[in-house]
PDB file of N, CA and C in Angstrom:
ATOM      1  N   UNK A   1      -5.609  -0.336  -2.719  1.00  0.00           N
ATOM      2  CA  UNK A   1      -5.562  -1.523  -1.889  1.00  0.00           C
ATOM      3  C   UNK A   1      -4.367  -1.429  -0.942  1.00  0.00           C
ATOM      4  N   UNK A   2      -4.673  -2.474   0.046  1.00  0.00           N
ATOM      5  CA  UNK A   2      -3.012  -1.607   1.008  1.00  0.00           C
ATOM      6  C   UNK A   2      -2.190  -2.844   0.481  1.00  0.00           C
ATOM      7  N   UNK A   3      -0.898  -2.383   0.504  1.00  0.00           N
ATOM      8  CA  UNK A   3       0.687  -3.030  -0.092  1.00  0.00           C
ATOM      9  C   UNK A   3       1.302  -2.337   0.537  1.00  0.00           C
ATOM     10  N   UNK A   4       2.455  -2.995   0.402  1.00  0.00           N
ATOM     11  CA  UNK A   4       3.793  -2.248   1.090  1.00  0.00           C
ATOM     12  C   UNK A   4       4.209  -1.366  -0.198  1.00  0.00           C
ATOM     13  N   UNK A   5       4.893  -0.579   0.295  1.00  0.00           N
ATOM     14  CA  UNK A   5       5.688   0.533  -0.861  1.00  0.00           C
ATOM     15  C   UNK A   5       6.763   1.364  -0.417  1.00  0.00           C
ATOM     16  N   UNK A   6       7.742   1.990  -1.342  1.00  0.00           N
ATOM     17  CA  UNK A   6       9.167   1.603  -1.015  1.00  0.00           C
ATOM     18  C   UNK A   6       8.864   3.378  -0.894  1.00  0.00           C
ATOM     19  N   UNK A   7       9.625   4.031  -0.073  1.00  0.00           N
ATOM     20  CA  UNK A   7       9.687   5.675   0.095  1.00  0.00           C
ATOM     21  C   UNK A   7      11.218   5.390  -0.011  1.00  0.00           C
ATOM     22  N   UNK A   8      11.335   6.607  -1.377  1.00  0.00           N
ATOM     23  CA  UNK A   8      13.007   6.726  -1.493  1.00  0.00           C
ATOM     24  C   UNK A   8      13.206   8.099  -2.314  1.00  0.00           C
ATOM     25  N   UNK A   9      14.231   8.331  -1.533  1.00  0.00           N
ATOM     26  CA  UNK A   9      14.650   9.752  -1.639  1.00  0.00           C
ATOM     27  C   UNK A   9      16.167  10.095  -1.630  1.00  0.00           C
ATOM     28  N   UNK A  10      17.057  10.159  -2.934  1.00  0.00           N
ATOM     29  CA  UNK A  10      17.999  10.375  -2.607  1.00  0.00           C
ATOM     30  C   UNK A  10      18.656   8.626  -2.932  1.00  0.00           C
ATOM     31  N   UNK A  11      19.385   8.738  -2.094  1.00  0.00           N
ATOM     32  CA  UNK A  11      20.020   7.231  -2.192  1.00  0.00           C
ATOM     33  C   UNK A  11      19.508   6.228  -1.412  1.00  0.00           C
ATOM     34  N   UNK A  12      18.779   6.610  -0.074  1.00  0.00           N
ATOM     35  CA  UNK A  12      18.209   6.259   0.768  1.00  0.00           C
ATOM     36  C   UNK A  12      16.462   5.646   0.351  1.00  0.00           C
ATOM     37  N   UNK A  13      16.234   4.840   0.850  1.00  0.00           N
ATOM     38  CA  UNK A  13      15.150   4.136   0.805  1.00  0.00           C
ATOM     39  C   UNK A  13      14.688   3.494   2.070  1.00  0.00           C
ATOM     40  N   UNK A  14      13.328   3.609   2.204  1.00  0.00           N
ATOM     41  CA  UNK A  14      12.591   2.980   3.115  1.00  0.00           C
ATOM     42  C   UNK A  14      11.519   2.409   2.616  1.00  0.00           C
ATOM     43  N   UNK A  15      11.006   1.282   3.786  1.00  0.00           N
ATOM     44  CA  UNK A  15       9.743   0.552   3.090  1.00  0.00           C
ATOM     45  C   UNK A  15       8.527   0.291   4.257  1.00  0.00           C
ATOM     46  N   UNK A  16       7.203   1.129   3.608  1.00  0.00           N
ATOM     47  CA  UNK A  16       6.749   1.507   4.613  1.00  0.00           C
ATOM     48  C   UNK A  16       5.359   0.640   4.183  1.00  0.00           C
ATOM     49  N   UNK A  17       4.206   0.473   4.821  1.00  0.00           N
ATOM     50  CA  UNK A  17       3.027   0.047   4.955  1.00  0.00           C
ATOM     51  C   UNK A  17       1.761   0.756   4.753  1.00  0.00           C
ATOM     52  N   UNK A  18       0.893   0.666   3.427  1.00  0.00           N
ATOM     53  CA  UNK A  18       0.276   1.614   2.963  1.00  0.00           C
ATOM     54  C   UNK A  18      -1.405   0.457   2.969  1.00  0.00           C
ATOM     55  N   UNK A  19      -1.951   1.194   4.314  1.00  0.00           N
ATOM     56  CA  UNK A  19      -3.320   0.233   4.784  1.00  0.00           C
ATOM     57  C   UNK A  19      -4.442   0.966   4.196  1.00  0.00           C
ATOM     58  N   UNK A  20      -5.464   0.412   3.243  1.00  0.00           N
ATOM     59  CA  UNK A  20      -6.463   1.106   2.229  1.00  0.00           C
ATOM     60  C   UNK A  20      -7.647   0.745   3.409  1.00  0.00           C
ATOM     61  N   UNK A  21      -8.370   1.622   3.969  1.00  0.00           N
ATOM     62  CA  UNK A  21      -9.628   1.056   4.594  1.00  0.00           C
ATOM     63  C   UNK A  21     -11.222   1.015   3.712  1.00  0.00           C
ATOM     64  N   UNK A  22     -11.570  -0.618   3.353  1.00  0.00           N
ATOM     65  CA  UNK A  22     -12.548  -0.269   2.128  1.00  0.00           C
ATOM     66  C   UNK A  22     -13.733   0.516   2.488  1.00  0.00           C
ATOM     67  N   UNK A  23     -14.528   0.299   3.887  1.00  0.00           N
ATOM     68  CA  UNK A  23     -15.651   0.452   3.933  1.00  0.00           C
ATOM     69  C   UNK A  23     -15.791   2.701   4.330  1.00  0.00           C
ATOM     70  N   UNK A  24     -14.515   3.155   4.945  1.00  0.00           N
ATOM     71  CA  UNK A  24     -14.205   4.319   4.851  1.00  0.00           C
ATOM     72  C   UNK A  24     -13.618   5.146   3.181  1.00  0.00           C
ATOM     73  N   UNK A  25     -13.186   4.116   2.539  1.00  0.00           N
ATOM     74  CA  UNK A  25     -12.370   5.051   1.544  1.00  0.00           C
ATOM     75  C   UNK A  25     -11.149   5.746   1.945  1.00  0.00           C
ATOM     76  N   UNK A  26     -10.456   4.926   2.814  1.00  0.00           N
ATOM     77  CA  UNK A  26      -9.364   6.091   3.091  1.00  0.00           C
ATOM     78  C   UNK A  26      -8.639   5.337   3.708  1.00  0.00           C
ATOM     79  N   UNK A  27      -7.000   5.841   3.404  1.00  0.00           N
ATOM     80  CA  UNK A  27      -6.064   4.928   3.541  1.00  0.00           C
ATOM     81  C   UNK A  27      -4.794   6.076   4.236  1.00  0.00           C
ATOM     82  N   UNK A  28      -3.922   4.960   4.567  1.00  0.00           N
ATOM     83  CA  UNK A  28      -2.576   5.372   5.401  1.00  0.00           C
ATOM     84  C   UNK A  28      -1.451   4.661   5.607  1.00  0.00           C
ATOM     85  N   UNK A  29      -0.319   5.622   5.983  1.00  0.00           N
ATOM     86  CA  UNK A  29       0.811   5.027   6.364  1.00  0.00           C
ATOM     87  C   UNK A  29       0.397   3.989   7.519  1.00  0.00           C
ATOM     88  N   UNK A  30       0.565   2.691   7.873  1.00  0.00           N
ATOM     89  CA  UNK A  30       0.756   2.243   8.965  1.00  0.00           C
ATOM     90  C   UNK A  30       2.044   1.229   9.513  1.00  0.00           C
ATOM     91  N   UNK A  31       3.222   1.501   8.985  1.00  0.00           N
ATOM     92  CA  UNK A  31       4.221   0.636   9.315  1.00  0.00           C
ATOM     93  C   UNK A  31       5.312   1.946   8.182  1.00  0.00           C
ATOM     94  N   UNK A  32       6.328   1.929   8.769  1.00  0.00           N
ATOM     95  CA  UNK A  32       7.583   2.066   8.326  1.00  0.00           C
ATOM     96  C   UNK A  32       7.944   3.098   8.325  1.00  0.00           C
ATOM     97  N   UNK A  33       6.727   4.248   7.929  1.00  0.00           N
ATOM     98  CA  UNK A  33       6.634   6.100   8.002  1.00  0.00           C
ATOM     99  C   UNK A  33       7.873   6.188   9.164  1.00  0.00           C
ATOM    100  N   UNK A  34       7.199   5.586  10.668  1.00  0.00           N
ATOM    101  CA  UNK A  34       8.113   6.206  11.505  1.00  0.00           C
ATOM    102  C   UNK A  34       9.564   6.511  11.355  1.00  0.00           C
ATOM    103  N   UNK A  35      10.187   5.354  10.239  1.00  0.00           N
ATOM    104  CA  UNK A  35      11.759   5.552  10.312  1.00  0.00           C
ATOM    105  C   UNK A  35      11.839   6.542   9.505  1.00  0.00           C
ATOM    106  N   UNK A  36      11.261   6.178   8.366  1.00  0.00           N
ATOM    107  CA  UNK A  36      11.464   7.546   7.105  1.00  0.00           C
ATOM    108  C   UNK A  36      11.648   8.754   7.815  1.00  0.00           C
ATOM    109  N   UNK A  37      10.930   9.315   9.192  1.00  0.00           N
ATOM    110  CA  UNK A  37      10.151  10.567   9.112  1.00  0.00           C
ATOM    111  C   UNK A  37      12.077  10.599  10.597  1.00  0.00           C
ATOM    112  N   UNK A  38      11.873   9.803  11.485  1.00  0.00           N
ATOM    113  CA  UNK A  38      13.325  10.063  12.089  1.00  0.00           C
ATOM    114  C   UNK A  38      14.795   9.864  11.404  1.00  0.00           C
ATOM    115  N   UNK A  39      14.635   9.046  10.512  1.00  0.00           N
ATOM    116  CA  UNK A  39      15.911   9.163   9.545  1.00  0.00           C
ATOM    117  C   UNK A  39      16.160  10.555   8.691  1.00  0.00           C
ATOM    118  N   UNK A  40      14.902  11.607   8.479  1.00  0.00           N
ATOM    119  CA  UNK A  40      15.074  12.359   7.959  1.00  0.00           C
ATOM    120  C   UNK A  40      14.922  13.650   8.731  1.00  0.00           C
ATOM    121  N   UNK A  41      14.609  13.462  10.009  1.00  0.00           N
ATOM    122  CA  UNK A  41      14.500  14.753  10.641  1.00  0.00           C
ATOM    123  C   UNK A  41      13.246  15.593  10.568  1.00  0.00           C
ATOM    124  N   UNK A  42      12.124  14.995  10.295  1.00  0.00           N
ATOM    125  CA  UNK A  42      11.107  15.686  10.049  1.00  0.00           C
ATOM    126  C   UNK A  42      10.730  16.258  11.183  1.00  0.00           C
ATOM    127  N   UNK A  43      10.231  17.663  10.742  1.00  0.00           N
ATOM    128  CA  UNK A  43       9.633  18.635  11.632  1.00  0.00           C
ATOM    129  C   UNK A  43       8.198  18.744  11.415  1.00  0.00           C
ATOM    130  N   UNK A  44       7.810  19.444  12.385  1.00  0.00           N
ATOM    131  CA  UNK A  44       6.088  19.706  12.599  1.00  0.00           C
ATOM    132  C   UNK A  44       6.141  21.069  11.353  1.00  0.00           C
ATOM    133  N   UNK A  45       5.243  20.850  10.159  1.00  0.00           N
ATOM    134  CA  UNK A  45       5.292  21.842   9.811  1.00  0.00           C
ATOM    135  C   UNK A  45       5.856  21.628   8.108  1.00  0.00           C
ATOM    136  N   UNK A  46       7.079  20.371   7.948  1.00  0.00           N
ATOM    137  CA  UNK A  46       7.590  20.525   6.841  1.00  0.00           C
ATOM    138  C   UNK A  46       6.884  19.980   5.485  1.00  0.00           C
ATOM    139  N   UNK A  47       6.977  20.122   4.592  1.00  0.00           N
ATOM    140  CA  UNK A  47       5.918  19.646   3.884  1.00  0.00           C
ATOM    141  C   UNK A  47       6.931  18.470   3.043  1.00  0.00           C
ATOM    142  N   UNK A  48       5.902  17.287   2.824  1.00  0.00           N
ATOM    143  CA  UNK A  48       6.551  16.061   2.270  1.00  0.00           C
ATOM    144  C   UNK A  48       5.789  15.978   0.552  1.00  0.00           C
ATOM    145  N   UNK A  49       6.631  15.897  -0.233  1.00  0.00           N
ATOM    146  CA  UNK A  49       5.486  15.672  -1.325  1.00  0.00           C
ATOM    147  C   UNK A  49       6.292  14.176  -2.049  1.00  0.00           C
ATOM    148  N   UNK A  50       5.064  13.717  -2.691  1.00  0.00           N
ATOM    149  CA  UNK A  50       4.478  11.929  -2.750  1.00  0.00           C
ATOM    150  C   UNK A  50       4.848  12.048  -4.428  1.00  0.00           C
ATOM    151  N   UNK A  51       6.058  11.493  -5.191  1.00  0.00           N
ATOM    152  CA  UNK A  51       5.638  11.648  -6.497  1.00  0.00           C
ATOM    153  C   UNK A  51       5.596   9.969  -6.681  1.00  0.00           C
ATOM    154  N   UNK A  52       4.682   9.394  -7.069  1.00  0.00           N
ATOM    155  CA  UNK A  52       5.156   7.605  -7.820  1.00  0.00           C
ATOM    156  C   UNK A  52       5.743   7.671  -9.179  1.00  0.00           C
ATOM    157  N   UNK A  53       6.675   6.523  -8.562  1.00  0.00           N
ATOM    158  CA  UNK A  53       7.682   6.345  -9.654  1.00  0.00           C
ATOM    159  C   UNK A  53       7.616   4.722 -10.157  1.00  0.00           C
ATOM    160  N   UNK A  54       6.471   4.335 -10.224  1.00  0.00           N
ATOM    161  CA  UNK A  54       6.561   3.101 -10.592  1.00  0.00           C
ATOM    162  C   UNK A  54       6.190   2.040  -9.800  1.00  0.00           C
ATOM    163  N   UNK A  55       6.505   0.611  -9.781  1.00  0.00           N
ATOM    164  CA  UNK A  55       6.441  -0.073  -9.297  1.00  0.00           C
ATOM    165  C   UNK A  55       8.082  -0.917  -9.771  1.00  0.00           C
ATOM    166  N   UNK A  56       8.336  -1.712  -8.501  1.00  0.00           N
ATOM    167  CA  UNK A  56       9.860  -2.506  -8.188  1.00  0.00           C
ATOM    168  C   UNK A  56       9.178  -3.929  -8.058  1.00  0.00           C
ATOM    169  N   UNK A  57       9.503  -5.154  -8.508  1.00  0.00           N
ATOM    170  CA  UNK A  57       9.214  -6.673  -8.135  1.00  0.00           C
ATOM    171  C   UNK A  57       7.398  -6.213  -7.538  1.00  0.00           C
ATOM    172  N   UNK A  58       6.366  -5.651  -7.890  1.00  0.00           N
ATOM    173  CA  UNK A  58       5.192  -5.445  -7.681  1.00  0.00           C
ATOM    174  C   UNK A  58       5.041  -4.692  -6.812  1.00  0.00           C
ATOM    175  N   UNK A  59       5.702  -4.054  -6.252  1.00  0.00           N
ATOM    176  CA  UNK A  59       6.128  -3.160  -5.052  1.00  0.00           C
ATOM    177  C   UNK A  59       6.236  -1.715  -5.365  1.00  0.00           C
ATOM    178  N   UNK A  60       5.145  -0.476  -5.029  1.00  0.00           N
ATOM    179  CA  UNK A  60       4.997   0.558  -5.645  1.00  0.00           C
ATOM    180  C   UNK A  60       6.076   1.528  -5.449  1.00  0.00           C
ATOM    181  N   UNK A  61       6.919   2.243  -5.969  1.00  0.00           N
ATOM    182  CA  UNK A  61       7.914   2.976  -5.377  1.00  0.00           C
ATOM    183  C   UNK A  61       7.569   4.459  -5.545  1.00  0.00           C
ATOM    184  N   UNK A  62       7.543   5.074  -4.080  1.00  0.00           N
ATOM    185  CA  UNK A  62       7.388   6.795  -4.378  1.00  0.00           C
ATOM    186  C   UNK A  62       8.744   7.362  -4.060  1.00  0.00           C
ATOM    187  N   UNK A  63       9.043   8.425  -5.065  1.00  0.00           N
ATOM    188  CA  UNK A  63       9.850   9.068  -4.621  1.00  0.00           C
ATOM    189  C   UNK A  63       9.786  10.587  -4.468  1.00  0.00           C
ATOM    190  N   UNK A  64      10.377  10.834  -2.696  1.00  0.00           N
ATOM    191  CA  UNK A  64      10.222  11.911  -1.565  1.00  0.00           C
ATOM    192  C   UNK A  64      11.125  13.112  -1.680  1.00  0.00           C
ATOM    193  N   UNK A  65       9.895  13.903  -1.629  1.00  0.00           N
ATOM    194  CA  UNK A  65      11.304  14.886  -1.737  1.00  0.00           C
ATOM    195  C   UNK A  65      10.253  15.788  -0.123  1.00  0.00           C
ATOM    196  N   UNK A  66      11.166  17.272   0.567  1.00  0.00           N
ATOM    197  CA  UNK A  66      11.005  17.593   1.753  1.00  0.00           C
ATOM    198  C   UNK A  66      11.064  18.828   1.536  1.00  0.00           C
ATOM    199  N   UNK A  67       9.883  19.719   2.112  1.00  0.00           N
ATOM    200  CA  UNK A  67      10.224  21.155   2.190  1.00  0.00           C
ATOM    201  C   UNK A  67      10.069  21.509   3.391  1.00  0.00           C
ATOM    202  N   UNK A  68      11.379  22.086   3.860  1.00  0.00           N
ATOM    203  CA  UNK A  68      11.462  21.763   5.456  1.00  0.00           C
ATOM    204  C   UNK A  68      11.360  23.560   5.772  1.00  0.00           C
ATOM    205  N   UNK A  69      10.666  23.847   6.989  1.00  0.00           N
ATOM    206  CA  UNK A  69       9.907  24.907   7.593  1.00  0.00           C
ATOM    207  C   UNK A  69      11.260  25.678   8.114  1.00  0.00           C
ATOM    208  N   UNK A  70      12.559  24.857   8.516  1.00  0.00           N
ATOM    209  CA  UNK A  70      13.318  25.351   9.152  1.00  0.00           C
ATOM    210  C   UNK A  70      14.182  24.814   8.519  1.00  0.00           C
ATOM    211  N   UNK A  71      15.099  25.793   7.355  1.00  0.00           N
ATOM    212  CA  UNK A  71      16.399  25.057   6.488  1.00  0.00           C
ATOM    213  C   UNK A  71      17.434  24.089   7.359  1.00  0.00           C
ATOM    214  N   UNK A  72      17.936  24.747   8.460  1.00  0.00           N
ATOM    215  CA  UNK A  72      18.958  23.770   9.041  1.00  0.00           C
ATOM    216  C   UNK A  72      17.901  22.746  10.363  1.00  0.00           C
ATOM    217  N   UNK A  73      18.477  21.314  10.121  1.00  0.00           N
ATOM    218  CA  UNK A  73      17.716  20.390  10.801  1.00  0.00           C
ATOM    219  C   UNK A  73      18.401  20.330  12.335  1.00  0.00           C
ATOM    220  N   UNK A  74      18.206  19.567  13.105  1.00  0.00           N
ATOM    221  CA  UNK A  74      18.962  19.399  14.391  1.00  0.00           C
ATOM    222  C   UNK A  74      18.946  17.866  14.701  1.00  0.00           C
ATOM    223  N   UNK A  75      19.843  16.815  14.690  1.00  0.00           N
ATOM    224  CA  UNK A  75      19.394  15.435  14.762  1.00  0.00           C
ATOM    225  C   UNK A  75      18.732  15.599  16.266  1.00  0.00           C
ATOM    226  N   UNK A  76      17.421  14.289  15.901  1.00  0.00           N
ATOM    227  CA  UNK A  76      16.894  13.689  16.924  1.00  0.00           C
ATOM    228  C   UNK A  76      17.234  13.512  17.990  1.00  0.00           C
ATOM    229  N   UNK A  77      17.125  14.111  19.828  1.00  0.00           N
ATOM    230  CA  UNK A  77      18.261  13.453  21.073  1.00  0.00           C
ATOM    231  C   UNK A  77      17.026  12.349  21.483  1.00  0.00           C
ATOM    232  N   UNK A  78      18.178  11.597  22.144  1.00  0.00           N
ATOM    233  CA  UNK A  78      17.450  10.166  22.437  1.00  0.00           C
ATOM    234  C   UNK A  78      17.123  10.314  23.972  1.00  0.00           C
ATOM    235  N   UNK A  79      15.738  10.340  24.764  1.00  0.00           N
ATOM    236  CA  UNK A  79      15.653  10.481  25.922  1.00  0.00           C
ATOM    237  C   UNK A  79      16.303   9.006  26.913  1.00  0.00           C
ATOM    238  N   UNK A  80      17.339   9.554  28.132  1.00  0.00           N
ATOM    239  CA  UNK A  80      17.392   8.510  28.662  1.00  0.00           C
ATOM    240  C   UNK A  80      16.116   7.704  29.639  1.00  0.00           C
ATOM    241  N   UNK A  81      16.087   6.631  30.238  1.00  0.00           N
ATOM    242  CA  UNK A  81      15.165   6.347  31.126  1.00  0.00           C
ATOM    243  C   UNK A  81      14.909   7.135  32.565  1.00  0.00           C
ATOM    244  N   UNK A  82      15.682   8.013  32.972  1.00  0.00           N
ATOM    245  CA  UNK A  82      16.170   8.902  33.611  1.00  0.00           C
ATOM    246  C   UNK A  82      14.756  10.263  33.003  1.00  0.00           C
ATOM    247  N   UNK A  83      15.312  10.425  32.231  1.00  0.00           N
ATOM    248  CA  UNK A  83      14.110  11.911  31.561  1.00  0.00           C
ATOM    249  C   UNK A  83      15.032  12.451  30.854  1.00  0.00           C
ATOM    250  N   UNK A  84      16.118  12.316  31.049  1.00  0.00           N
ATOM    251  CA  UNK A  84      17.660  13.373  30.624  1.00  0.00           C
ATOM    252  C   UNK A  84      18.085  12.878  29.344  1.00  0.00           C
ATOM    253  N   UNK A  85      18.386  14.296  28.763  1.00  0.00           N
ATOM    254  CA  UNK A  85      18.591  14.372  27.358  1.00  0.00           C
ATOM    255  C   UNK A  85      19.790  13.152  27.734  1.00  0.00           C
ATOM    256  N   UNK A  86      20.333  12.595  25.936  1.00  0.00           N
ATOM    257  CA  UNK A  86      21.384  11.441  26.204  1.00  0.00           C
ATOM    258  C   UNK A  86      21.828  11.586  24.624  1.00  0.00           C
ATOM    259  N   UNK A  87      22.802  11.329  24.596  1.00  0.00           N
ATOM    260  CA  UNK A  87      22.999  11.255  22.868  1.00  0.00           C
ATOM    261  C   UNK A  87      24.652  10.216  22.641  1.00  0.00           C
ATOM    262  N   UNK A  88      24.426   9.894  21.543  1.00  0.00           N
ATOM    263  CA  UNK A  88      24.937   8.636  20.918  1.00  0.00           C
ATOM    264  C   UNK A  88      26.915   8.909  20.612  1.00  0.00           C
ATOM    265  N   UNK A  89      27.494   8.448  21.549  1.00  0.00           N
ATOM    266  CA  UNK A  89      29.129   9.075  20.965  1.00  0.00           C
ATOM    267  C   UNK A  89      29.711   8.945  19.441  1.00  0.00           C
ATOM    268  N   UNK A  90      29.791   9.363  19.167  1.00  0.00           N
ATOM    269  CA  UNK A  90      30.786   8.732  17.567  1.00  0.00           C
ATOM    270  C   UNK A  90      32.032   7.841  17.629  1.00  0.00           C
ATOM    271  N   UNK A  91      32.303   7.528  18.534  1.00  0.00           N
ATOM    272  CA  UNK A  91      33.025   6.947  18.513  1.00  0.00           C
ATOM    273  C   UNK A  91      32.658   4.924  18.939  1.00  0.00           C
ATOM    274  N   UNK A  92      31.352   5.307  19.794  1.00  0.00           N
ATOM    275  CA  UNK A  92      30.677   4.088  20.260  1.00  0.00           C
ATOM    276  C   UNK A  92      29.356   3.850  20.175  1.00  0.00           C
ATOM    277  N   UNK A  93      28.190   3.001  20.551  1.00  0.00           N
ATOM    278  CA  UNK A  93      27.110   3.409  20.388  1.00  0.00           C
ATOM    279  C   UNK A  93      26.679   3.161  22.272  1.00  0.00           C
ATOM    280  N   UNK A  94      27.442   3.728  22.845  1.00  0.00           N
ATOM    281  CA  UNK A  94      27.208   4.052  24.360  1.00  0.00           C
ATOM    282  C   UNK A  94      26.328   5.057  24.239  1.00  0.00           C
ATOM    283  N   UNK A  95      25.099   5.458  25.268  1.00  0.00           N
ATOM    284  CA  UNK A  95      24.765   6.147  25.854  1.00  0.00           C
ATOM    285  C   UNK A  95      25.316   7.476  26.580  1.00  0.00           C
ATOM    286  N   UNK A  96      25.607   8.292  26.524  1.00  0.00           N
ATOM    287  CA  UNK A  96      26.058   9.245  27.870  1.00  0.00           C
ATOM    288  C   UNK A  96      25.483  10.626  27.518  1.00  0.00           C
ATOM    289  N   UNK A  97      25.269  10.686  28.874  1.00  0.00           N
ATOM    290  CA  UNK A  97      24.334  11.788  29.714  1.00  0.00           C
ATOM    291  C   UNK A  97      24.798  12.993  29.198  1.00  0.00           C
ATOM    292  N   UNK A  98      24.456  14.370  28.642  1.00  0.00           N
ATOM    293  CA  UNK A  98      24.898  15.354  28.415  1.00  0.00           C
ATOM    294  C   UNK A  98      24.195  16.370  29.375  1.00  0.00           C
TER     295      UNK A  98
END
């Protein structure tokens, strides 16, 4: 049936949207995947595996683990409105052009 359910991996947790379609039989992420998958750097290619660990306050919890295609990751760059790569200072959360 679709419910929300908690993806956590590590210390980190996300809570994503799991939509059951009855008259197909077949169901999916539709809400929350996206952060999981940019918070973690996912690549085309890496493999995610699904173990359940229960349920939290009725709330199903899986926990993620990642087998990534390419050991070292590269964080996400944020495109400016421009087209041009842009990335986030550490020191601020300004914008600037690289």
């Amino acid at each position: 049936m679709s419910q929300d359910v908690i993806l956590r991996m590590g210390k980190g947790e996300w809570i994503a949207r799991y939509s059951y379609h009855n008259i197909r039989h077949t169901g999916g992420f539709t809400g929350g995947w996206k952060h999981f998958v940019l918070d973690n750097n996912l690549e085309e290619y890496d493999v995610c595996v699904f173990k359940p660990a229960g349920q939290m306050n009725e709330t199903m919890v899986i926990d993620m683990a990642i087998f990534r295609v390419v050991q070292e990751t590269v964080p996400l760059s944020v495109m400016s409105p421009s087209g041009k790569r842009a990335r986030k200072s550490a020191q601020n959360a300004n914008l600037t052009e690289t």
